[in-house]
Protein backbone atom coordinates (compact mmCIF):
# COMPACT_ATOMS: atom_id res chain seq x y z
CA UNK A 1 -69.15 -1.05 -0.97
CA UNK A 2 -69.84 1.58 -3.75
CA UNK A 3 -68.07 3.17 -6.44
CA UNK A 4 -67.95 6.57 -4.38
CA UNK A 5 -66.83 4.82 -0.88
CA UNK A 6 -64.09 2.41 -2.88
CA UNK A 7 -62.81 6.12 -4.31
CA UNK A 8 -62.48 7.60 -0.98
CA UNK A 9 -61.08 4.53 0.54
CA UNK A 10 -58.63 4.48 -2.42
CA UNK A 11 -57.33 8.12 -1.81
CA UNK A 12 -57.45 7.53 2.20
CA UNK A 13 -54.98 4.65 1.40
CA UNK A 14 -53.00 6.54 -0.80
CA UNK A 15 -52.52 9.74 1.45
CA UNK A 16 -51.58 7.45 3.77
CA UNK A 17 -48.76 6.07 2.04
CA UNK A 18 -47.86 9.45 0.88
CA UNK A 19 -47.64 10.71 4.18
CA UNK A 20 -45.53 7.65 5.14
CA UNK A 21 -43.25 7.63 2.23
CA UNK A 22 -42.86 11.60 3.33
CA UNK A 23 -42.21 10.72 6.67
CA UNK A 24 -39.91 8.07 6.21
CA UNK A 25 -37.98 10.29 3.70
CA UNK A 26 -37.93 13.10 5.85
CA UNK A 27 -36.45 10.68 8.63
CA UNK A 28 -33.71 9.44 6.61
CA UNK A 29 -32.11 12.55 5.81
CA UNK A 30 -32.58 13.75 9.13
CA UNK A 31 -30.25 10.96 9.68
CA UNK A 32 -27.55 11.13 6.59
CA UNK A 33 -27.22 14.63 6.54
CA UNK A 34 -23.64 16.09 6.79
CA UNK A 35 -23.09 18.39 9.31
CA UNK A 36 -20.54 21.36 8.40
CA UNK A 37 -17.74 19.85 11.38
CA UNK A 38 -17.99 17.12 9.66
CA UNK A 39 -17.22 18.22 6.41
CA UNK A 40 -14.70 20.23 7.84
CA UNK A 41 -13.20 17.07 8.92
CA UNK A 42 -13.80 15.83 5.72
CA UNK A 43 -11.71 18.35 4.33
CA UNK A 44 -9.22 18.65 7.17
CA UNK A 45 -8.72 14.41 6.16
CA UNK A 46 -8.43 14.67 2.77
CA UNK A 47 -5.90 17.75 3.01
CA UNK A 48 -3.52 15.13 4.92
CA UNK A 49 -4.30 12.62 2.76
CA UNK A 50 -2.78 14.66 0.20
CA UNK A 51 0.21 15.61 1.71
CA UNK A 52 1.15 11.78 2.83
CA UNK A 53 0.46 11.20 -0.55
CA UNK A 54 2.97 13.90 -1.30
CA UNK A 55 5.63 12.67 1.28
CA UNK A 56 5.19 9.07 -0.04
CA UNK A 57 6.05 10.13 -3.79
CA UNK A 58 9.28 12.17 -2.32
CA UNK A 59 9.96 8.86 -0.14
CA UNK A 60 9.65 6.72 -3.09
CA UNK A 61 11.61 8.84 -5.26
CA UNK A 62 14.44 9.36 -3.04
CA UNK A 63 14.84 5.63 -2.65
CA UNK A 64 14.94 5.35 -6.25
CA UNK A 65 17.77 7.24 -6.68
CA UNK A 66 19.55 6.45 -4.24
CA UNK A 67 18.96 2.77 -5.54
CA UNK A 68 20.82 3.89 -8.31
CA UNK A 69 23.46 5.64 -6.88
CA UNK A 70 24.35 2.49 -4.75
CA UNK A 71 24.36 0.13 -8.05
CA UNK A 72 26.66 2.35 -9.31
CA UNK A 73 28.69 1.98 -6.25
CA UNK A 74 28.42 -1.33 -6.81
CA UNK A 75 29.21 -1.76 -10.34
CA UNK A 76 32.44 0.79 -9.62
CA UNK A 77 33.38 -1.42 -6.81
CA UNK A 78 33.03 -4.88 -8.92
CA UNK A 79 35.06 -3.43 -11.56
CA UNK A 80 37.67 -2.41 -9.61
CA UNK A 81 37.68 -5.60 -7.09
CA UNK A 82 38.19 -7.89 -11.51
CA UNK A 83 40.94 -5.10 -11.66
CA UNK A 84 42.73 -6.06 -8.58
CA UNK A 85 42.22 -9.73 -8.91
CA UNK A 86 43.51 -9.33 -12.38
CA UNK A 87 46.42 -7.48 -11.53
CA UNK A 88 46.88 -10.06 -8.42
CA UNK A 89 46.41 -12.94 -11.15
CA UNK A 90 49.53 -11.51 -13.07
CA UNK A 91 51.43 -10.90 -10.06
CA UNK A 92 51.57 -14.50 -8.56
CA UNK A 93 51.84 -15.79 -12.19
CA UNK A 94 55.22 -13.47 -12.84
CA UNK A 95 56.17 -14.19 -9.16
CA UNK A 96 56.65 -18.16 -10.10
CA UNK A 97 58.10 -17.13 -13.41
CA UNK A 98 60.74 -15.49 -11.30
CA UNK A 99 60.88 -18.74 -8.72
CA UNK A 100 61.05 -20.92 -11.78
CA UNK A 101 63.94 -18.92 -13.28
CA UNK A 102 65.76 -18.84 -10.04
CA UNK A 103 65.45 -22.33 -9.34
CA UNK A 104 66.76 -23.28 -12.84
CA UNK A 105 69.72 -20.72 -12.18
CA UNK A 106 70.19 -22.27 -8.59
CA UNK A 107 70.50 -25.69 -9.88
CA UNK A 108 73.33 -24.58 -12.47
CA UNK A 109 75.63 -23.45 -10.10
C-alpha cells in the first residue's frame, strides 16, 4: 500500500464515520425532539402543579391555625376544669367542716 492509497483510504474511513456520526446525530434528535402539544402539556402540568402547590400551602396553613385555635381551647378548658375542681375541693372540704360541727353540736344535746 502507498503513501497516496493509505491517504485516500484514511479520508474514505473518516467520511465514513463522519457521515455516521451525522446520521446517528440526526437520528437522535429526530427522536428527543419536543413537539409543541407536548410542551403545551408541559406547561398545562406545571400550571397545576403550581396551583396544588398553592392549595397545599392554604391547606397547611389553615391547619396551623386552627391547631392553635384548638390548644387554646384546650388550655381555656384545662384552666377552667383546675377552677372547678378547686372550687369542688373547697366545697366538700367546708361541707365536712359543717358535718363535723353539727355532729359535735348533735352530741351536746
Amino acid at each position: 500500500m502507498t503513501r497516496t492509497e493509505f491517504i485516500v483510504v484514511t479520508a474514505l474511513i473518516l467520511l465514513a464515520a463522519f457521515a455516521l456520526g451525522w446520521f446517528a446525530h440526526w437520528l437522535v434528535h429526530r427522536f428527543t425532539r419536543v413537539r409543541d402539544a407536548d410542551m403545551g402539556e408541559v406547561d398545562r402540568l406545571a400550571a397545576a402543579l403550581h396551583d396544588a402547590e398553592e392549595r397545599r400551602d392554604q391547606a397547611i396553613a389553615y391547619v396551623q391555625s386552627r391547631e392553635s385555635e384548638l390548644a387554646g381551647q384546650l388550655a381555656q378548658a384545662e384552666a377552667e376544669l383546675r377552677a372547678a375542681m378547686d372550687g369542688l375541693r373547697a366545697a366538700r372540704q367546708e361541707a365536712h367542716a359543717l358535718q363535723d360541727r353539727l355532729e359535735q353540736t348533735g352530741r351536746r344535746d
